[in-house]
Protein backbone atom coordinates (compact mmCIF):
# COMPACT_ATOMS: atom_id res chain seq x y z
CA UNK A 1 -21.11 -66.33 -52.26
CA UNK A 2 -17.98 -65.45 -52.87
CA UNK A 3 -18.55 -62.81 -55.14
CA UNK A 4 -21.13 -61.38 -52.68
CA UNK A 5 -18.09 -61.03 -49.88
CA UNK A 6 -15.79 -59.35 -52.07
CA UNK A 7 -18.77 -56.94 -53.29
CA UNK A 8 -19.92 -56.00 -49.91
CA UNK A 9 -16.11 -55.35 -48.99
CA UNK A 10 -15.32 -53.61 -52.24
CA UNK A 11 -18.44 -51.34 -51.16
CA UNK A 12 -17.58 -51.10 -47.46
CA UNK A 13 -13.98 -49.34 -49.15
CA UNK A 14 -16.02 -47.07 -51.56
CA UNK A 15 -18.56 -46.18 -48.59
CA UNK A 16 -15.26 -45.22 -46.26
CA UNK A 17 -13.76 -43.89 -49.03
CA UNK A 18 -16.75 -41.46 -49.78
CA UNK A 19 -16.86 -41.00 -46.06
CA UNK A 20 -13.32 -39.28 -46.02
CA UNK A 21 -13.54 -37.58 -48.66
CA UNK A 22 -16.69 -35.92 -47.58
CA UNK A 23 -14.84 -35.58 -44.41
CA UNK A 24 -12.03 -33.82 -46.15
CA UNK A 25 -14.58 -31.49 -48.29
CA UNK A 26 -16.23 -30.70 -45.04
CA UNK A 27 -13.30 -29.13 -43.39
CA UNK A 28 -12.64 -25.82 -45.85
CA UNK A 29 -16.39 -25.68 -46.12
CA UNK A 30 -17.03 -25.94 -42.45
CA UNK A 31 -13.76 -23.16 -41.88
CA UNK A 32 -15.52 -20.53 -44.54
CA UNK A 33 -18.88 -21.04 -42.53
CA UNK A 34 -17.36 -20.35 -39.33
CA UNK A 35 -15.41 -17.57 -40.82
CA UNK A 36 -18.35 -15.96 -42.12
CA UNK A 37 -19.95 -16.41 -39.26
CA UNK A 38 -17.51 -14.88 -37.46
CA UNK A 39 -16.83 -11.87 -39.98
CA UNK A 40 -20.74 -11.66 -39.08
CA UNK A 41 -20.52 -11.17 -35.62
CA UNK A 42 -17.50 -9.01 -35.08
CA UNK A 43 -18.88 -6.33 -36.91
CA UNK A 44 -20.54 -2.87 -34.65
CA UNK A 45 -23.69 -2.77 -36.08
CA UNK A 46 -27.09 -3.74 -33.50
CA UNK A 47 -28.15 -7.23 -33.65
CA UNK A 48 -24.34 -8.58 -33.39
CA UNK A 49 -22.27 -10.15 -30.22
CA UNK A 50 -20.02 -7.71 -30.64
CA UNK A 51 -22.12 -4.67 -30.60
CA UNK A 52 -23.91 -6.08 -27.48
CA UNK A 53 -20.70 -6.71 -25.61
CA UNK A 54 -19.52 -3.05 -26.79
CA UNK A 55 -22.17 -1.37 -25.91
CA UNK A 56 -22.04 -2.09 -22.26
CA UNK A 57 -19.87 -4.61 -21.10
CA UNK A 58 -20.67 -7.48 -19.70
CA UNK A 59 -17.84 -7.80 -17.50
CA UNK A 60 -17.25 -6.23 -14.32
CA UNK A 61 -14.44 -4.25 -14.33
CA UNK A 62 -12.70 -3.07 -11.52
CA UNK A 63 -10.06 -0.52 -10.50
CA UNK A 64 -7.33 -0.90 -7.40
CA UNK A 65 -5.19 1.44 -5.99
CA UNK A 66 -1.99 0.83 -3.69
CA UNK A 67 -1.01 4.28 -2.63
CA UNK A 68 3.00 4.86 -1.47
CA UNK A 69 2.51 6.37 1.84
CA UNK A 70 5.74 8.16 2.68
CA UNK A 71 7.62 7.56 5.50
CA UNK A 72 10.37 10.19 6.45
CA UNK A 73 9.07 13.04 5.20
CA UNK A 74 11.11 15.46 7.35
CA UNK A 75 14.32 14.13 6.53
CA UNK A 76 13.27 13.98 2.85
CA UNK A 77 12.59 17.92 3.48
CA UNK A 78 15.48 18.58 5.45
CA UNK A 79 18.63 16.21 4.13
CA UNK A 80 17.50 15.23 0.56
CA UNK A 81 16.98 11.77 2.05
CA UNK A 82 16.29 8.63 0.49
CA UNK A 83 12.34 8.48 0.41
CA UNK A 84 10.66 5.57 2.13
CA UNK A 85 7.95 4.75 1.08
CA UNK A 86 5.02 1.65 2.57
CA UNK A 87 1.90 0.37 -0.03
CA UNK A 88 -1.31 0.71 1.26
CA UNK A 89 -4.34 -0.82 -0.12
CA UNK A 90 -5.94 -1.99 -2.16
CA UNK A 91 -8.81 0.66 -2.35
CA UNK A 92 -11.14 -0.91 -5.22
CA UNK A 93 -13.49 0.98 -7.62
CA UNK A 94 -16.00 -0.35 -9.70
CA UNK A 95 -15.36 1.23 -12.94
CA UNK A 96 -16.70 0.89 -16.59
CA UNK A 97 -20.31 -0.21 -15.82
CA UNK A 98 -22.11 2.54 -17.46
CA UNK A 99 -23.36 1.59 -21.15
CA UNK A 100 -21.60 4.14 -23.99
CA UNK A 101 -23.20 7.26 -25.07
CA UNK A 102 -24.14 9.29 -27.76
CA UNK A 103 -23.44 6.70 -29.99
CA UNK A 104 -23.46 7.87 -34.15
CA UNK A 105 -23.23 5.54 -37.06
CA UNK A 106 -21.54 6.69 -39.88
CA UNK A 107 -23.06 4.55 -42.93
CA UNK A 108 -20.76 5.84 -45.51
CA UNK A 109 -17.37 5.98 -43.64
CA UNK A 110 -18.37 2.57 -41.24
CA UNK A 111 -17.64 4.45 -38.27
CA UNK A 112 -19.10 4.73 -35.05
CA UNK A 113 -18.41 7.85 -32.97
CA UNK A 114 -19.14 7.53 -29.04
CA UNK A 115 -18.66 8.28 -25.40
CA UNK A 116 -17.51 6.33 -22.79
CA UNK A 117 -19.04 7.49 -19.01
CA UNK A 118 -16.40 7.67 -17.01
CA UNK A 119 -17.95 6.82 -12.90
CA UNK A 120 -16.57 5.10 -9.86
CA UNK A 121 -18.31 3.23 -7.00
CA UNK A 122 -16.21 2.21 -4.03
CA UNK A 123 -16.14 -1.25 -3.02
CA UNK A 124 -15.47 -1.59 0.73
CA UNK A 125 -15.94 -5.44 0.37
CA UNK A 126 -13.05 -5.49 -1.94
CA UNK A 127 -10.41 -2.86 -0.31
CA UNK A 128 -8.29 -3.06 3.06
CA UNK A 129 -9.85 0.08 4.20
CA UNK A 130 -12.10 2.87 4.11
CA UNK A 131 -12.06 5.89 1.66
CA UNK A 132 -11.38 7.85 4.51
CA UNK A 133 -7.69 6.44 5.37
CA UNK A 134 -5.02 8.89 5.68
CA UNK A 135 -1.54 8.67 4.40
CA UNK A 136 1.16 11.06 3.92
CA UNK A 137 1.73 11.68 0.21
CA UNK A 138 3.45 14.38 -2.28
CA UNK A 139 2.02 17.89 -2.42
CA UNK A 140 1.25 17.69 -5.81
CA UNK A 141 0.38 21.39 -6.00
CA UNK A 142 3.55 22.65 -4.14
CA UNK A 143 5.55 19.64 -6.15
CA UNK A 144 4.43 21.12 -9.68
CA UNK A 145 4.75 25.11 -8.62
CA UNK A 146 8.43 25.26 -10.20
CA UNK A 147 7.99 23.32 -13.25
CA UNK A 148 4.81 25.21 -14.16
CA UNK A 149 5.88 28.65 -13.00
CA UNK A 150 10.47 28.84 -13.84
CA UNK A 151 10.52 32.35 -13.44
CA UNK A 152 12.42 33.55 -9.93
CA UNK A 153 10.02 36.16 -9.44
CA UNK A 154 6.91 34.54 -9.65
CA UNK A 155 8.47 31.20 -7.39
CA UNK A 156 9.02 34.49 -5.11
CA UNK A 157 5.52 35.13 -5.12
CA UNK A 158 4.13 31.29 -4.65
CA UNK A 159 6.47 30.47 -1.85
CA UNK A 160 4.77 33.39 0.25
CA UNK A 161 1.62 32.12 -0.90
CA UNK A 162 2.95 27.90 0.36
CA UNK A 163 4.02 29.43 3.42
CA UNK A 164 1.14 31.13 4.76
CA UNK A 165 -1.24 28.01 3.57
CA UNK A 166 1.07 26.75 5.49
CA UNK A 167 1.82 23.68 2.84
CA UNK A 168 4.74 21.75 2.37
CA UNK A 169 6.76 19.23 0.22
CA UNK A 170 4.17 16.50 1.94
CA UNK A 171 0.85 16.36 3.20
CA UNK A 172 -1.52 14.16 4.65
CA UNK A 173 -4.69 13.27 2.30
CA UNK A 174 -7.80 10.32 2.13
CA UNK A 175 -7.82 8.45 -0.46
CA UNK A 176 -10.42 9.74 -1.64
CA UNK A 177 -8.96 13.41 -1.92
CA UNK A 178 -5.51 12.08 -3.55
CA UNK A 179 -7.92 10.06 -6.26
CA UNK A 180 -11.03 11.97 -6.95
CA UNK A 181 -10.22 15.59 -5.75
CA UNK A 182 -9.59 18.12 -2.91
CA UNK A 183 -9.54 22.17 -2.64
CA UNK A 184 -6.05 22.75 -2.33
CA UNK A 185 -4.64 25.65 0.55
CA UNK A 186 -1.92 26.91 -2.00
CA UNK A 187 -3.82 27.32 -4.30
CA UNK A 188 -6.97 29.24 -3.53
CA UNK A 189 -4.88 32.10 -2.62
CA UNK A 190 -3.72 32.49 -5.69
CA UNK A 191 -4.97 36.09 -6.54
CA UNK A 192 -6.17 35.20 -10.50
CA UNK A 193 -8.59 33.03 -11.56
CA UNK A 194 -7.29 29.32 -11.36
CA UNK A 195 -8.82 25.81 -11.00
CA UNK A 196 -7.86 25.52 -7.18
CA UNK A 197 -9.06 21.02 -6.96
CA UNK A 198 -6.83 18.47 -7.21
CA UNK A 199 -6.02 14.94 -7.49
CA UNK A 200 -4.38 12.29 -9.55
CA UNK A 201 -7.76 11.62 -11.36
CA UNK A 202 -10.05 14.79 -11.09
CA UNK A 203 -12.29 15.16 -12.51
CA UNK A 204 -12.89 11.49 -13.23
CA UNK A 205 -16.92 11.26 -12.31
CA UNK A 206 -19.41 12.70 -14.41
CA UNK A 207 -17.19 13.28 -17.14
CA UNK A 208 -16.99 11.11 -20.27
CA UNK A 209 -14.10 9.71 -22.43
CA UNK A 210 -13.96 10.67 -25.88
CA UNK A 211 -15.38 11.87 -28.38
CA UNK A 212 -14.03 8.61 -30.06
CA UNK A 213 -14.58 7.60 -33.41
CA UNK A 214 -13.72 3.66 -34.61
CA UNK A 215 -14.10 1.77 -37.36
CA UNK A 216 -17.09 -0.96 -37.41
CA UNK A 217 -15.69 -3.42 -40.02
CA UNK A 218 -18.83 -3.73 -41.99
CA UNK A 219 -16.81 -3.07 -44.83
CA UNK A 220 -13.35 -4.41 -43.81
CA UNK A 221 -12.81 -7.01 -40.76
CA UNK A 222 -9.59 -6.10 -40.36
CA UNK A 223 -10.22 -2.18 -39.29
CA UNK A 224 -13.28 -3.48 -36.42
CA UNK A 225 -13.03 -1.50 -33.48
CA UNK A 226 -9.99 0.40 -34.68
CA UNK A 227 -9.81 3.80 -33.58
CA UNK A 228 -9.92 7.21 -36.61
CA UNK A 229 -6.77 8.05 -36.07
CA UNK A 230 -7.77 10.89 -38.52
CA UNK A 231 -10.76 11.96 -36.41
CA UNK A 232 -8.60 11.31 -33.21
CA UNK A 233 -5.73 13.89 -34.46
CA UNK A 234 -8.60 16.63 -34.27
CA UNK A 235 -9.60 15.98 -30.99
CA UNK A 236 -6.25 16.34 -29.69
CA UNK A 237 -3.92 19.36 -29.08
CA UNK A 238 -0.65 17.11 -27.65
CA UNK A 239 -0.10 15.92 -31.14
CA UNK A 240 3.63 16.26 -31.55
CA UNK A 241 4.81 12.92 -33.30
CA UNK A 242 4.21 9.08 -33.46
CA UNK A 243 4.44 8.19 -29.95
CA UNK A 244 1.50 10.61 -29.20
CA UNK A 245 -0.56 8.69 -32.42
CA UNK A 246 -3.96 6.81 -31.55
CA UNK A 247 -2.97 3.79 -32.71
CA UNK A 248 -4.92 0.60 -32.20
CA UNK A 249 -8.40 0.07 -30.71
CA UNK A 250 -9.64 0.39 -27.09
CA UNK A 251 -8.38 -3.42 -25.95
CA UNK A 252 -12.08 -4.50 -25.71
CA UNK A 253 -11.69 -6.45 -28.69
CA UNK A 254 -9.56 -6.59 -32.08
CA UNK A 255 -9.83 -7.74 -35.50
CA UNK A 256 -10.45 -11.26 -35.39
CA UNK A 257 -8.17 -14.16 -36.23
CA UNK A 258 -6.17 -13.05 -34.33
CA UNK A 259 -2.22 -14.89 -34.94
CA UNK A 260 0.21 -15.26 -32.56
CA UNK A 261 2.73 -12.89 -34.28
CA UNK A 262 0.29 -10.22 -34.29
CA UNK A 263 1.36 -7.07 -32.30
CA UNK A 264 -1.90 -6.01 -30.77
CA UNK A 265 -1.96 -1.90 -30.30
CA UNK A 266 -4.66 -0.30 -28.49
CA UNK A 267 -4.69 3.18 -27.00
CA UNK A 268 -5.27 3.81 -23.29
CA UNK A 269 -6.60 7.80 -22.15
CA UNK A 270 -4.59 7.70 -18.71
CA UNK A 271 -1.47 7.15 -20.18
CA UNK A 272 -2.20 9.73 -23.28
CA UNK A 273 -0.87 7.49 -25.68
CA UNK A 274 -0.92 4.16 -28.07
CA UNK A 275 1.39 0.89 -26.54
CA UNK A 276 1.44 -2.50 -27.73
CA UNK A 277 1.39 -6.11 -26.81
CA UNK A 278 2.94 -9.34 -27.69
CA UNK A 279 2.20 -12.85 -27.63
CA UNK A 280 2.98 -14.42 -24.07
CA UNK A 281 1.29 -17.80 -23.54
CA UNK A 282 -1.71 -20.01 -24.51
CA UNK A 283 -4.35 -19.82 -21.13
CA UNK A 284 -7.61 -21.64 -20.93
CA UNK A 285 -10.10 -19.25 -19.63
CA UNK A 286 -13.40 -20.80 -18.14
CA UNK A 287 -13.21 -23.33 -21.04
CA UNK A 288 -12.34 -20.91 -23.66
CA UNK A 289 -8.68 -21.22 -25.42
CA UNK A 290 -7.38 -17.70 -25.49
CA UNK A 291 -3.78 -16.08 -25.94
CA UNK A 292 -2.37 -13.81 -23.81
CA UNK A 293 -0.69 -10.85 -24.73
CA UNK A 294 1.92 -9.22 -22.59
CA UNK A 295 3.22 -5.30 -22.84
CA UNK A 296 6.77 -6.09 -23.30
CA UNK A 297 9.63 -4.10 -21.59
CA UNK A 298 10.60 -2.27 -24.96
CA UNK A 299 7.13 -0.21 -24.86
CA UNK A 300 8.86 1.75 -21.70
CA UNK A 301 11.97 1.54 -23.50
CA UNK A 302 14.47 4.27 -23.74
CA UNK A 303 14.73 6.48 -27.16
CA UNK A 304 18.05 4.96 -27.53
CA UNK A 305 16.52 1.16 -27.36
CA UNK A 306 12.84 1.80 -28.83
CA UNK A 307 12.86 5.27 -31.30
CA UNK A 308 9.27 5.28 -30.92
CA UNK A 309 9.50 6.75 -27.39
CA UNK A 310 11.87 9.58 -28.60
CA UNK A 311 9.17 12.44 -27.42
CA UNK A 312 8.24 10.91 -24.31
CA UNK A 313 11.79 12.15 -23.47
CA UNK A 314 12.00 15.77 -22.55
CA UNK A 315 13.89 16.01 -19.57
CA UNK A 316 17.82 15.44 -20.78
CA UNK A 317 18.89 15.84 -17.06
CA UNK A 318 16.34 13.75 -15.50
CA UNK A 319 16.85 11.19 -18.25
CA UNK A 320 20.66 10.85 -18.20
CA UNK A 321 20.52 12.58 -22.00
CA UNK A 322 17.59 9.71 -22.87
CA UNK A 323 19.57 6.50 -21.58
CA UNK A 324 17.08 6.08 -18.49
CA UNK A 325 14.54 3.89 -19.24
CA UNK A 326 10.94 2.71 -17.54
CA UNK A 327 9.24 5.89 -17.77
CA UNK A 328 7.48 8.06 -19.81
CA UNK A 329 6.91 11.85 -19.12
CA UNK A 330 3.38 12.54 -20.33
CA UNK A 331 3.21 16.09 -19.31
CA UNK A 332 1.90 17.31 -22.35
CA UNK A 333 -1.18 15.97 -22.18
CA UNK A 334 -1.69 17.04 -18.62
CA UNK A 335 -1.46 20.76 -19.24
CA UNK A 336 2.16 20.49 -18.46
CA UNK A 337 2.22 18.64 -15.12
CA UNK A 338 5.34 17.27 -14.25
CA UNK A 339 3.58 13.53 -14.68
CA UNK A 340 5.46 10.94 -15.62
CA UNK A 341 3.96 7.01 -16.01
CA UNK A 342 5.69 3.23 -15.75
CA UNK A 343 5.01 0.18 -14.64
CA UNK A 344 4.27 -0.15 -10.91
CA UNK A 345 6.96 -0.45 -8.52
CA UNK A 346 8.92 1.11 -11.48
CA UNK A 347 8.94 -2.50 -13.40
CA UNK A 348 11.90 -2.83 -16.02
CA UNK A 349 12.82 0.94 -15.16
CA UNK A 350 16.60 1.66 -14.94
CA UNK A 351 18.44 1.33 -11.66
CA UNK A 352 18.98 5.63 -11.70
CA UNK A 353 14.72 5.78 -11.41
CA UNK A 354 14.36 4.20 -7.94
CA UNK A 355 17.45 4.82 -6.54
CA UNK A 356 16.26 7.58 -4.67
CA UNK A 357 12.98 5.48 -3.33
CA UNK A 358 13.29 2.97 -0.72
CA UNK A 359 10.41 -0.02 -0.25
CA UNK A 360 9.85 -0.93 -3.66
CA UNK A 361 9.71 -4.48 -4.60
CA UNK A 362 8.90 -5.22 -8.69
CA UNK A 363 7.67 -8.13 -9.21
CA UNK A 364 6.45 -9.46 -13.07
CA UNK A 365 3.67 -11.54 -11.83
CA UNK A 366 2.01 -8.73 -9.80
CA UNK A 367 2.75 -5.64 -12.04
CA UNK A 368 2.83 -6.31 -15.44
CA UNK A 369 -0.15 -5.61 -17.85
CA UNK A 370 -1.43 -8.58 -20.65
CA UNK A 371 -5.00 -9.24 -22.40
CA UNK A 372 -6.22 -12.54 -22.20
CA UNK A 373 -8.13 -12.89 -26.26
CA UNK A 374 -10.37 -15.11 -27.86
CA UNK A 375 -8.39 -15.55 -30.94
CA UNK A 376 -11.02 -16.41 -33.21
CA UNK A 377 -13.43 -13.61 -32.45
CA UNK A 378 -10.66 -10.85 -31.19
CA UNK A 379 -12.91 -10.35 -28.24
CA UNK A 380 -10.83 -9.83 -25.02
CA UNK A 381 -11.89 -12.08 -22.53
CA UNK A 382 -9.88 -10.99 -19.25
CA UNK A 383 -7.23 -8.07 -18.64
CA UNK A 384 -5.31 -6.78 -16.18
CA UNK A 385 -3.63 -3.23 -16.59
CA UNK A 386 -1.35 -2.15 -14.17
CA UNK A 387 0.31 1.11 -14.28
CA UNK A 388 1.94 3.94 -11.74
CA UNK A 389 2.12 7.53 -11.42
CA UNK A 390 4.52 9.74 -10.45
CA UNK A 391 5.63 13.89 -10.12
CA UNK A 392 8.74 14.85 -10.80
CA UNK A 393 10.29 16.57 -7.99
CA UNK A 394 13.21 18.95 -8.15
CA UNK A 395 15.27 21.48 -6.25
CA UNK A 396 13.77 24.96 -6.06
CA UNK A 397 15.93 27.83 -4.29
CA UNK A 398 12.85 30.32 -4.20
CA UNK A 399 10.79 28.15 -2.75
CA UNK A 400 11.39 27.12 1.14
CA UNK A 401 9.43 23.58 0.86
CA UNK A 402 12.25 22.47 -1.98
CA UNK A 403 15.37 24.53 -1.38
CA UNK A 404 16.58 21.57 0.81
CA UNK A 405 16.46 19.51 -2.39
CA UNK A 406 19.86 18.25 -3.37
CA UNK A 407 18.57 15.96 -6.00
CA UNK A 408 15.47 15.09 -8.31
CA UNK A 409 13.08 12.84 -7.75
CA UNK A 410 10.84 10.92 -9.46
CA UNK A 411 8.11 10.46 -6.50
CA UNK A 412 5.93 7.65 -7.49
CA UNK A 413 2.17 8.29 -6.12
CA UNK A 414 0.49 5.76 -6.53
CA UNK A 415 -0.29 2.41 -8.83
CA UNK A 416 -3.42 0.62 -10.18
CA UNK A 417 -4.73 -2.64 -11.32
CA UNK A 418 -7.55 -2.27 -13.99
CA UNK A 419 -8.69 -5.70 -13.95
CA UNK A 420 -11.81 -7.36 -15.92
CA UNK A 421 -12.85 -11.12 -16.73
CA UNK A 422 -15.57 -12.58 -18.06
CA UNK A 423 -18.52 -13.40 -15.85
CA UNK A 424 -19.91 -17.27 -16.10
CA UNK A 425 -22.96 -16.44 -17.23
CA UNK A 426 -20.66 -14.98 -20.24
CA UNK A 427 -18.65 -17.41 -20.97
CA UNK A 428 -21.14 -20.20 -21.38
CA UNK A 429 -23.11 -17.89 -23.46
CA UNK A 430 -19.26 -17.71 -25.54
CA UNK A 431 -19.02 -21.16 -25.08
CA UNK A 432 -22.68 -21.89 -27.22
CA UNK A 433 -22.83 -19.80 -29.76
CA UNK A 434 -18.90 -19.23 -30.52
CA UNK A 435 -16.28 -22.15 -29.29
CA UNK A 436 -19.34 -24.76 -28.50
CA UNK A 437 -20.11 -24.61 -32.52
CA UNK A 438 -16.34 -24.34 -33.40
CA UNK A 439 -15.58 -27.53 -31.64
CA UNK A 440 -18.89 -29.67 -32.71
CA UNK A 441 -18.18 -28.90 -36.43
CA UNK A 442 -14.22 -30.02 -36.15
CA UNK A 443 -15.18 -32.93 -34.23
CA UNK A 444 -17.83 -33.93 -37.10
CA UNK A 445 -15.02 -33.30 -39.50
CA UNK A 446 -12.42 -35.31 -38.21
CA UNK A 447 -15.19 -38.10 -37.08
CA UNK A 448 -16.36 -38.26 -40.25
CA UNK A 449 -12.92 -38.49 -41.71
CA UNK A 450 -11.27 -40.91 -39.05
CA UNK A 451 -14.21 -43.35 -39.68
CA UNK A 452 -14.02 -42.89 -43.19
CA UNK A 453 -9.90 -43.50 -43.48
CA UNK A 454 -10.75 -46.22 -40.86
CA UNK A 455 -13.69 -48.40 -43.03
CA UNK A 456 -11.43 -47.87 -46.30
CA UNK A 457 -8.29 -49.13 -45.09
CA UNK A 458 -10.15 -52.20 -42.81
CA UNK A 459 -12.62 -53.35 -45.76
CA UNK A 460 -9.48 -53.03 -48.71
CA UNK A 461 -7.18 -55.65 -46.35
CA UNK A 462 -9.77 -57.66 -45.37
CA UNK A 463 -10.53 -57.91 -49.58
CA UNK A 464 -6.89 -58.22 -50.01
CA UNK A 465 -7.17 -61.12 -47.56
CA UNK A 466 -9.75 -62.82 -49.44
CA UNK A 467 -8.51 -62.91 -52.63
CA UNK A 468 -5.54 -63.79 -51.29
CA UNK A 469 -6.92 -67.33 -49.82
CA UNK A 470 -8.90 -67.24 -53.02
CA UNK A 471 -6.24 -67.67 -55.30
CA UNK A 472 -4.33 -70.08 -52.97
C-alpha cells in the first residue's frame, strides 16, 4: 500500500514535471509560430491583412481645419501692428476613403508602386459651420508677390496690377476658397500666361499622391511598407540634401516588432519631407495594447540643435542666422512660395516666431502629432497629425499693400488635425485573428507551465512527507 502511495506521488512529480517542461518547450515554439505568422501577414502581397488594410483603409480618416481669422487688419496695414488673430472651426473633411490606384508589383525588386486618390467630402455634422463662412485671412497672392518677383521693376509693375484689383495685405475668403481654391483678382491681370487659382491646398481633389514605390517585405520583413527612396529621388526635383530624403514609410504601418527604442520615420507629402517619432506611452486601444509614438520637439529643431534640419533654413534674417526654432521653410517644394510649416499654435517654436501674433495658445495635448501601433504587427491603429501653415510676410517699398511693413512676419494660416482610429468592427476582427490568438497561446503556455511547476513541487513534498513518517 505503501509502495502504491509513494508510486502514484513519484508519478504525480514526473507527470508535473513533464507538464512544465512541455510548458517551457511550448513557449519558443509557440513565439516562432506567431512570428511566422506574423512575418506572413505583414507582407503586401493579396490574400494578406496587411494588403487588405493597405489597399483601402478601413479606418475613417478625417481632416479638421481651425482657420486664424485676423482681427486688426488695418492697423496691421497701417502701423506694423501686432496681428490678432481668433480660431475658427473646426471645418471637417473626410479624407483618405478612396482605395489606391494603379497599383504594380514588382516580383523581382518586391516593390509595389501606387497612387493614393487624393478627395475631400465635407462633413457639416462634424464642423462648427458651413463651407461658406467668411473670415478675414492673408492675401496669399499679394503676400508671396515680393518673394517670388525681388526685382524693383517688376514689384513696380504688380503693385499697379494689386491696386487696380483692388487687393490688399488681407482679404475676406470661405473656407472653402482659402482650402480648395479661388480665382484670384491680382492675378488674372497678369498680362502672361500664369496659373491665376489659389489656396492652401489646390489642387487637392481629383489629383493623386505619388507615384510611390515601397517595399513589400516578401523578401525582408524589415523593409515592409518602406518607401524606394531610390525611386522616390527620381520623382522629385527639391532634392537638395538629407532633410529633403524619403525616409520611412507612409505611417499606415511599419515593420513589425516593433521595440520601444525604435525611431519610427515615415514621410508625409504636405510637409515635403521625412520626420520621425519616438516612444511616448503604452495605450490600450479598444482592447488592443499599442505604443504610442510622439514627434518630439527636436524634429522642428533648429540647425544649431538638430543638423538634420540645416536646409530647411534659408532665411538667415528671418531665422536669427538659424537659432529660431519651430519652423521649417518648405518653399522649395512649393515652387518657391514663401511656406513655412510647425506645429499648430507654433508648438515648441521659439519665443521670436509668435511674437508678432497675438491669440495663440499651444497646448501639447491638443497640438502635438503621435501614432498609436500595434507593436507586434507594425500596423498603426489610431493617429492624429496636427500641423500649421504659414506665409512669410515682409516689408515691400514698391508695393503699397506692404510698404507700411516695419517688420516680418510669419502669418500662420491655418492648422489641421488628420485624425484616424480604428473602427469596432476592426478591431474585433484585430482582436481574433491577431491579439485574440497571441493571448490564448501565452495563456496555454504559462497554464500549462504553472500547473506543471504546481503538481511537481505539491506531489515531491507530499512524498517527502511520507517517507518522512515512514522512516520515523
Amino acid at each position: 500500500m505503501g509502495c502504491d502511495r509513494n508510486c502514484g506521488l513519484i508519478a504525480g512529480a514526473v507527470i508535473g514535471a513533464v507538464l512544465a517542461v512541455f510548458g517551457g518547450i511550448l513557449m519558443p515554439v509557440g513565439d516562432m509560430l506567431i512570428e511566422r505568422t506574423i512575418k506572413k501577414e505583414v507582407v503586401l502581397e493579396e490574400g494578406t491583412i496587411a494588403y487588405q488594410n493597405w489597399v483601402k483603409t478601413g479606418t475613417e480618416v478625417y481632416r479638421q481645419f481651425w482657420i486664424y481669422d485676423v482681427q486688426n487688419p488695418q492697423e496691421v496695414v497701417a502701423n506694423s501692428s501686432k496681428i490678432k488673430v481668433k480660431q475658427r472651426g473646426p471645418y471637417t473633411y473626410r479624407v483618405r476613403y478612396l482605395a489606391k490606384k494603379n497599383i504594380t508589383h514588382d516580383p523581382e525588386n518586391h516593390t509595389v508602386s501606387f497612387l493614393q486618390p487624393n478627395e475631400a467630402i465635407f462633413e457639416p455634422s462634424l464642423s462648427a459651420g458651413t463651407e461658406n463662412d467668411t473670415w478675414t485671412v492673408l492675401n496669399l497672392a499679394v503676400a508671396a508677390a515680393p518673394h517670388l518677383y525681388p526685382n524693383t521693376f517688376v514689384q513696380v509693375v504688380l503693385n499697379s496690377l494689386i491696386k487696380k484689383s483692388k487687393s490688399s495685405m488681407f482679404q475676406k475668403r470661405t473656407v472653402k476658397e482659402l482650402l480648395w481654391g479661388y480665382k484670384d483678382p491680382f492675378l488674372s491681370l497678369v498680362p502672361y500666361p500664369i496659373s491665376t487659382t489659389v489656396g492652401v491646398f489646390f489642387p487637392y481633389n481629383n489629383t493623386a499622391d505619388g507615384v510611390y514605390t515601397v517595399f513589400s517585405g516578401k523578401d525582408n520583413i524589415n523593409q515592409v511598407a518602406i518607401i524606394d527612396t531610390y525611386k522616390g529621388k527620381k520623382n522629385l526635383s527639391y532634392w537638395p540634401s538629407y532633410c529633403d530624403m524619403i525616409n520611412g514609410t507612409d505611417a499606415a504601418s511599419f515593420p513589425p516588432f516593433v521595440e520601444k527604442t525604435r525611431v519610427l520615420r515615415f514621410f508625409s507629402s504636405d510637409i515635403c519631407r521625412s520626420i520621425y517619432a519616438v516612444f511616448g506611452a503604452e495605450i490600450n486601444l479598444k482592447g488592443i495594447p499599442v505604443y504610442r509614438f510622439v514627434l518630439p520637439s527636436m524634429a522642428f529643431a533648429s540647425p544649431l540643435q538638430n543638423p538634420d534640419n540645416h536646409c530647411f533654413c534659408t532665411e538667415t534674417v528671418i531665422s536669427n542666422n538659424c537659432t529660431s526654432y519651430g519652423v521649417l521653410d518648405i518653399g522649395r517644394c512649393k515652387e518657391g512660395k514663401p511656406v513655412y510649416i510647425s506645429l499648430p499654435h507654433f508648438l515648441h517654436s521659439s519665443p521670436d516666431i509668435a511674437e508678432p501674433i497675438e491669440g495663440l495658445n499651444p497646448n501639447e495635448d491638443e497640438h502635438s502629432t503621435y501614432l498609436d501601433v500595434e507593436p507586434i504587427t507594425g500596423f498603426t491603429l489610431r493617429f492624429a497629425k496636427r500641423l500649421q501653415i504659414n506665409i512669410l510676410v515682409k516689408p515691400a517699398k514698391k508695393i503699397e499693400a506692404l510698404k507700411g511693413l516695419k517688420r516680418n512676419y510669419i502669418v500662420p494660416i491655418l492648422w489641421l488635425n488628420e485624425t484616424g482610429t480604428i473602427g469596432d468592427e476592426k478591431a474585433e476582427m484585430f482582436r481574433k485573428r491577431v491579439t485574440g490568438k497571441i493571448n490564448l497561446l501565452g495563456l496555454v503556455e504559462i497554464t500549462l507551465l504553472s500547473v506543471g511547476v504546481v503538481m511537481f513541487v505539491a506531489f515531491m513534498i507530499s512524498y517527502c512527507a511520507c517517507r518522512s513518517k515512514k522512516v520515523k
